[in-house]
N, C-alpha and C. Protein backbone atom coordinates (compact mmCIF):
# COMPACT_ATOMS: atom_id res chain seq x y z
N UNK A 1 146.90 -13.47 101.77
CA UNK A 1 147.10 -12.05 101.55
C UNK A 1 147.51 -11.83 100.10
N UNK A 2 146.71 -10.84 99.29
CA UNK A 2 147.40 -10.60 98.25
C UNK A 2 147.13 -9.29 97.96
N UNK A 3 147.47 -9.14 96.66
CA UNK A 3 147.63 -7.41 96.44
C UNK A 3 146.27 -6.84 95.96
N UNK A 4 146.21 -5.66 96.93
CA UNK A 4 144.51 -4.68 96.58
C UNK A 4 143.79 -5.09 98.00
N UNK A 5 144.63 -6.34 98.87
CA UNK A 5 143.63 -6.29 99.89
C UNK A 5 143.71 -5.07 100.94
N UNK A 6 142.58 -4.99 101.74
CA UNK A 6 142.32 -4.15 102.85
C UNK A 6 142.71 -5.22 103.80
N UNK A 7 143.49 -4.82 105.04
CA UNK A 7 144.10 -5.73 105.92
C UNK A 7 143.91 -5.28 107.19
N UNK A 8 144.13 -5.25 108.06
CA UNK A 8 144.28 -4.91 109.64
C UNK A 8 145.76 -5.17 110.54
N UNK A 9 146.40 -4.38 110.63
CA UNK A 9 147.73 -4.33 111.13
C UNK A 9 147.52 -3.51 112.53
N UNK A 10 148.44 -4.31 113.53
CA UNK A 10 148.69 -3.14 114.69
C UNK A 10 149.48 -2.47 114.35
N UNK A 11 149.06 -0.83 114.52
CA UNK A 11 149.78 0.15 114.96
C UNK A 11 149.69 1.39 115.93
N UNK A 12 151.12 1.73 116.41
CA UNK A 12 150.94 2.63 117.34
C UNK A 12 150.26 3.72 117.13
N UNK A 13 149.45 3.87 118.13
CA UNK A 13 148.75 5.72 118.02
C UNK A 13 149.58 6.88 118.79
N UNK A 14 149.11 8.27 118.58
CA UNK A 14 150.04 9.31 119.34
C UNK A 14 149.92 9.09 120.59
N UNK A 15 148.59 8.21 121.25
CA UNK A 15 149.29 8.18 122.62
C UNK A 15 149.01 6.99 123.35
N UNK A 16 150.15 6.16 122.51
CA UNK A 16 150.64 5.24 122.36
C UNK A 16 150.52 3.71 122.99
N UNK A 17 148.98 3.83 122.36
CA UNK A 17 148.72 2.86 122.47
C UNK A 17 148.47 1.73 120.97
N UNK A 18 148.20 0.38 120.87
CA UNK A 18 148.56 -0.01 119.44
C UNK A 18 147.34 -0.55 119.39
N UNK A 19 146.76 -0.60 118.20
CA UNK A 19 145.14 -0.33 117.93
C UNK A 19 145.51 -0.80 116.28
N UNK A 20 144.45 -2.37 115.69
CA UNK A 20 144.56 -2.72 114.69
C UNK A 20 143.54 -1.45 113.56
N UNK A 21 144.58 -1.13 112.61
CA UNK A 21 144.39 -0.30 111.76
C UNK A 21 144.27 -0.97 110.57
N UNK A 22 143.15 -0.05 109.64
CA UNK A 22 143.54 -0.88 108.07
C UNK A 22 144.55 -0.08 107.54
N UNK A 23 145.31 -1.31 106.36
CA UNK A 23 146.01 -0.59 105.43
C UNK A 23 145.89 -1.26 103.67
N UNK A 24 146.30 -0.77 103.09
CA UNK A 24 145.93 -1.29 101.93
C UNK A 24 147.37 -2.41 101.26
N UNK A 25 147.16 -3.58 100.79
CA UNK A 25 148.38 -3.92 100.25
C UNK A 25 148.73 -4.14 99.00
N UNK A 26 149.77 -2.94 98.88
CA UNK A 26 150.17 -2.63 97.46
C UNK A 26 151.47 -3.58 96.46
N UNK A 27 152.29 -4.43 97.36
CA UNK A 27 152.94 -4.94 96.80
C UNK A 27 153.30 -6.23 97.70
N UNK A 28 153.84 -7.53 97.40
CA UNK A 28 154.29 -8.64 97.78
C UNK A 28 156.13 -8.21 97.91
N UNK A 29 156.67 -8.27 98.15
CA UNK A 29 157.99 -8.21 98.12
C UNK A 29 158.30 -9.15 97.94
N UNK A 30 159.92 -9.08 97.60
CA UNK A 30 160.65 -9.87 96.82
C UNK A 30 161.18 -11.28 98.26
N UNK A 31 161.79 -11.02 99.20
CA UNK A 31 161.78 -11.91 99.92
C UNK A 31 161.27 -11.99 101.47
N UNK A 32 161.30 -13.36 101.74
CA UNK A 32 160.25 -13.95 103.18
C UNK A 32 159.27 -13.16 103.02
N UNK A 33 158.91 -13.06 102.20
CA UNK A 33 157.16 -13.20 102.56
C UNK A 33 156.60 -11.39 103.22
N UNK A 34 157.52 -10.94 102.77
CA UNK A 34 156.83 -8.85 103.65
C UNK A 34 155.97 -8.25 102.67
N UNK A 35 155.15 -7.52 102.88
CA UNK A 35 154.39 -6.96 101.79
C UNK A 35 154.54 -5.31 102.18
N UNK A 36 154.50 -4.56 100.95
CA UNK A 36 154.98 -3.13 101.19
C UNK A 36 152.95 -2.63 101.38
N UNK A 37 153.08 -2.05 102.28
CA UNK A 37 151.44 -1.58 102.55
C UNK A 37 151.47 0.01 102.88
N UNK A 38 150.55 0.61 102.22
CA UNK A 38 149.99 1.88 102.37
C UNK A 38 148.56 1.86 104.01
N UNK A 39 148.82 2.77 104.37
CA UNK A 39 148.11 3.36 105.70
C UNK A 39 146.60 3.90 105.18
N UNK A 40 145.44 3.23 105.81
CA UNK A 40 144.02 3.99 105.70
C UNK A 40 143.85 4.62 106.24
N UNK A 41 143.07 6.24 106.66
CA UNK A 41 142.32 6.99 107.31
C UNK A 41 141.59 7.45 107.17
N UNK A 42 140.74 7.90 108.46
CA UNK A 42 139.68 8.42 108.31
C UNK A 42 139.64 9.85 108.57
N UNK A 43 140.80 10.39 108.42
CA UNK A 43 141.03 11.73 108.54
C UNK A 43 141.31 12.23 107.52
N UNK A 44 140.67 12.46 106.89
CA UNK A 44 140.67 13.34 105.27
C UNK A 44 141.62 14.32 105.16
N UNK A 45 141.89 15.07 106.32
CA UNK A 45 142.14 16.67 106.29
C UNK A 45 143.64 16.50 105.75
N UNK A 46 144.36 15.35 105.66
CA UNK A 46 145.84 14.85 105.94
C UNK A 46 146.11 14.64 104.25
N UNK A 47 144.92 14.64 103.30
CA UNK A 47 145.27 14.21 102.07
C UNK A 47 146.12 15.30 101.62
N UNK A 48 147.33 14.45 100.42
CA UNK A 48 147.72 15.43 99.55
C UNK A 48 147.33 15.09 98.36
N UNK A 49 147.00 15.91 97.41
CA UNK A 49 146.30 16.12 96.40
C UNK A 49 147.10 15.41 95.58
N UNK A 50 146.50 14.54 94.63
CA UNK A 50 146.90 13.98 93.47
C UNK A 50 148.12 13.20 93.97
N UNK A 51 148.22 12.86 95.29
CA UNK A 51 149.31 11.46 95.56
C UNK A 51 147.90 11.14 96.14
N UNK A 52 147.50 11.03 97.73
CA UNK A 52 146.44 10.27 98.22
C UNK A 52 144.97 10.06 97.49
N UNK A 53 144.61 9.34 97.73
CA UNK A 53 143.06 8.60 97.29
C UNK A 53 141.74 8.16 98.05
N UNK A 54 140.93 9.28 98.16
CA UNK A 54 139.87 9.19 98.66
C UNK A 54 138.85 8.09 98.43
N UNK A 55 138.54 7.29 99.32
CA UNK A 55 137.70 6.03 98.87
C UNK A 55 136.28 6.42 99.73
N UNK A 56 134.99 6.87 98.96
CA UNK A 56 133.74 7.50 99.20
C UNK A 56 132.88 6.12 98.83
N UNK A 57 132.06 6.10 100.26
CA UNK A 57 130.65 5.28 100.14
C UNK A 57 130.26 5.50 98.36
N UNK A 58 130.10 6.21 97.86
CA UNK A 58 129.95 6.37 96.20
C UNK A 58 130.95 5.13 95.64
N UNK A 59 131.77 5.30 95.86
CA UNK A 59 132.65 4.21 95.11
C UNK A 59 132.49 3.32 94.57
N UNK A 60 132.32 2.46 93.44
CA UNK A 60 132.25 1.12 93.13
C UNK A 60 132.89 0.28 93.86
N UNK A 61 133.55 0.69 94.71
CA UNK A 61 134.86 -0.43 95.31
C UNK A 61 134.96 0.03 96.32
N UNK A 62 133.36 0.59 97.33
CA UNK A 62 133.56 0.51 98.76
C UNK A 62 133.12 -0.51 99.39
N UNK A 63 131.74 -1.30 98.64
CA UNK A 63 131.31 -2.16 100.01
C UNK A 63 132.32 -3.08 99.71
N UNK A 64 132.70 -3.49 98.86
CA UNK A 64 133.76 -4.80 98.64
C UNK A 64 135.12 -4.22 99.46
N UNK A 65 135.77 -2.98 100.10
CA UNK A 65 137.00 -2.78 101.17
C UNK A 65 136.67 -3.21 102.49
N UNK A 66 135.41 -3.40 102.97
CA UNK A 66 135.45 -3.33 103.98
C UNK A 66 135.21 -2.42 104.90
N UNK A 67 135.63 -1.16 104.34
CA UNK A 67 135.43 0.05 105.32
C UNK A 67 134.52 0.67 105.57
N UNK A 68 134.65 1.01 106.64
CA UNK A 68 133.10 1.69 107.49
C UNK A 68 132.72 2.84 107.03
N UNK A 69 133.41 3.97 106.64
CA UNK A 69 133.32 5.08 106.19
C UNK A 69 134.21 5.83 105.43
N UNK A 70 133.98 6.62 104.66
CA UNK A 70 135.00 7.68 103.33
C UNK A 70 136.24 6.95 104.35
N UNK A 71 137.76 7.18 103.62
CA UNK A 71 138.55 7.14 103.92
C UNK A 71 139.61 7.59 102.88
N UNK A 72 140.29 7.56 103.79
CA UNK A 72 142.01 8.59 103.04
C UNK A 72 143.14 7.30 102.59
N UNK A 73 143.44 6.91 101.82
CA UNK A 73 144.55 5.80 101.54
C UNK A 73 145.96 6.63 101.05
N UNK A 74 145.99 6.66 102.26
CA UNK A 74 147.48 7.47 101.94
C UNK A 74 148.70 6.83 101.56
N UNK A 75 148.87 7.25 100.53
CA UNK A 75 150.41 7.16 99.48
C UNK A 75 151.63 7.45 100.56
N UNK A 76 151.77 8.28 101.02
CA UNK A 76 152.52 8.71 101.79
C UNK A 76 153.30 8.08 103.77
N UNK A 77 151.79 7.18 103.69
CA UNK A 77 152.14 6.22 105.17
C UNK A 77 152.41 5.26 104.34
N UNK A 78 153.47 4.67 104.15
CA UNK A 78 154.25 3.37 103.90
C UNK A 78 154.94 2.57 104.73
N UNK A 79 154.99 1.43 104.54
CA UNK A 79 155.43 0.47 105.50
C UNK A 79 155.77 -1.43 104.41
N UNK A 80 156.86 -1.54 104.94
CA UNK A 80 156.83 -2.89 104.91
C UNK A 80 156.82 -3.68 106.16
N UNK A 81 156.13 -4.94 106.06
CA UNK A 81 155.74 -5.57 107.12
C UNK A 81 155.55 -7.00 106.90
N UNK A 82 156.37 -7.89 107.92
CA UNK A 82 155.96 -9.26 107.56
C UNK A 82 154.78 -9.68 107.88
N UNK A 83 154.90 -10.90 106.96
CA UNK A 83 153.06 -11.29 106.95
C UNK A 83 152.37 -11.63 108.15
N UNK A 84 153.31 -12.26 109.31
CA UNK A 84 152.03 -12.46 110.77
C UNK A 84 152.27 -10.69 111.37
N UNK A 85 152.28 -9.99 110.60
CA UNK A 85 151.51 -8.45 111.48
C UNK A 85 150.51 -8.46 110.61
N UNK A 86 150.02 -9.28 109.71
CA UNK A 86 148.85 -8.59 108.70
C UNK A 86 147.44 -9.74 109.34
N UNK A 87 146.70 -8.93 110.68
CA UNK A 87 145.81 -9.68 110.81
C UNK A 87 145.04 -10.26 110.25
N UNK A 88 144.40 -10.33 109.01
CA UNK A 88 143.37 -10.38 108.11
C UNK A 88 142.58 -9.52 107.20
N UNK A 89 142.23 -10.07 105.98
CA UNK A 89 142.03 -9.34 105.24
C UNK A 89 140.59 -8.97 105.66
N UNK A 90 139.79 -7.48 105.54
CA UNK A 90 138.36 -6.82 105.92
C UNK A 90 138.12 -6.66 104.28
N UNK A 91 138.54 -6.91 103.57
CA UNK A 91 138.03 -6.58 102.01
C UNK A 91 139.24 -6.41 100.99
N UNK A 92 138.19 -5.68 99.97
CA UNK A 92 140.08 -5.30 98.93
C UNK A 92 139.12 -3.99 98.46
N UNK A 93 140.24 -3.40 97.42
CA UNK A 93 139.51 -1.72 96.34
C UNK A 93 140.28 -3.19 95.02
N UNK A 94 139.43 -1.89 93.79
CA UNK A 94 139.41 -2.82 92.67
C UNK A 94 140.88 -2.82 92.09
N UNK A 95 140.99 -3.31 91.16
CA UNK A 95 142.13 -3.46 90.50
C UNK A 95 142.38 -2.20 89.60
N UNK A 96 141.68 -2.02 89.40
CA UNK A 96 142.09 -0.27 89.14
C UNK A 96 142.60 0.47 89.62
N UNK A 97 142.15 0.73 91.10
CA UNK A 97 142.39 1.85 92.12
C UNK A 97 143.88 1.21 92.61
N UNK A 98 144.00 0.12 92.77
CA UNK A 98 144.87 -0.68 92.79
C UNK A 98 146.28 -0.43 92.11
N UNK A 99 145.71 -0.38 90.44
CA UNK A 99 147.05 -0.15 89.67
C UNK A 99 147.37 1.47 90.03
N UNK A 100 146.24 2.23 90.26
CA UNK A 100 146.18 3.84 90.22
C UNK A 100 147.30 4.37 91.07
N UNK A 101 146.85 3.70 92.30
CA UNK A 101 147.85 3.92 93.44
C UNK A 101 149.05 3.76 93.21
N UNK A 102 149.40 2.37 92.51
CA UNK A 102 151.31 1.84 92.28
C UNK A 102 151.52 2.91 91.09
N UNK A 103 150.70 3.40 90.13
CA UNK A 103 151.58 4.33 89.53
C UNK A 103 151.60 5.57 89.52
N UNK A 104 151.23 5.84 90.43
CA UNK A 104 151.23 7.26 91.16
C UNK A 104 152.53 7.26 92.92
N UNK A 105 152.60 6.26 92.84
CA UNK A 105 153.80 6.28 93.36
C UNK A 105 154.96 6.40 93.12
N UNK A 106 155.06 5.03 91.49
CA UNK A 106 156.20 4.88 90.57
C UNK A 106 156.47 6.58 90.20
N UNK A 107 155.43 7.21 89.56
CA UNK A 107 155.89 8.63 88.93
C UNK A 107 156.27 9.32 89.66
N UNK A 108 156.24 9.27 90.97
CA UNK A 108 156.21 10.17 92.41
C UNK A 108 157.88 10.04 92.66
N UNK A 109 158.23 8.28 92.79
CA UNK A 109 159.40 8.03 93.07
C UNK A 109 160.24 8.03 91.79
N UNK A 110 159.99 8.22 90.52
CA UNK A 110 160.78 8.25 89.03
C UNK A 110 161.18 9.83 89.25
N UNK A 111 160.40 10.76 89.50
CA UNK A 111 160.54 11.80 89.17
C UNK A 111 161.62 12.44 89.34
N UNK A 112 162.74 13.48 88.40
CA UNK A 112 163.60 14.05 88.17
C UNK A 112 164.01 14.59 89.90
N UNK A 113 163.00 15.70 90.26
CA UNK A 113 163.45 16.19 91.30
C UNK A 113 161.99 16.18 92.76
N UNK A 114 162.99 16.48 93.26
CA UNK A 114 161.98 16.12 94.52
C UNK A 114 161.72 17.11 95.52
């Protein structure tokens, strides 16, 4: 597992059942081994503008994620998680989209007021 991959994690749905989901992984953490991961969807309607990141069949860096269709990489579903919940990696986004995401978080979480 490393950072920029597309992964597969169980998680619960609203009715509640647990269903391996992708998520994206944005950081390694500092100890045992957890990685801080952002949530994929395929529900667009949920984006917020200029935090989340739309990843479109157009993309340079879709067939290499893995994903089946457009999707929503939401900034906003966060999670840390140790490494046996991270079933396997389905792909990665580039190292760009990659850095894009961590500093659009950093400025998100730097920012004066909230």
């Amino acid at each position: 597992m490393k950072q920029a991959d597309i992964v597969l994690t169980p998680i619960p749905q609203t009715d509640g059942k647990v269903k391996n989901r992708p998520v994206a992984v944005l950081r390694k953490m500092p100890s045992h081994g957890d990685f801080l991961v952002c949530g994929i969807s395929t529900q667009l309607h949920h984006r917020i503008p200029a935090f989340d990141e739309i990843i479109s069949p157009e993309a340079p860096d879709f067939e290499a994620s893995g994903l089946l269709s457009e999707s929503l990489i939401r900034l906003g579903f966060l999670a840390v998680l140790p490494r046996k919940r991270l079933r396997g990696s389905i792909g990665s986004i580039s190292s760009d989209r990659h850095e894009r995401l961590l500093k659009t978080l950093s400025d998100y979480l730097s920012a004066q007021s909230v």
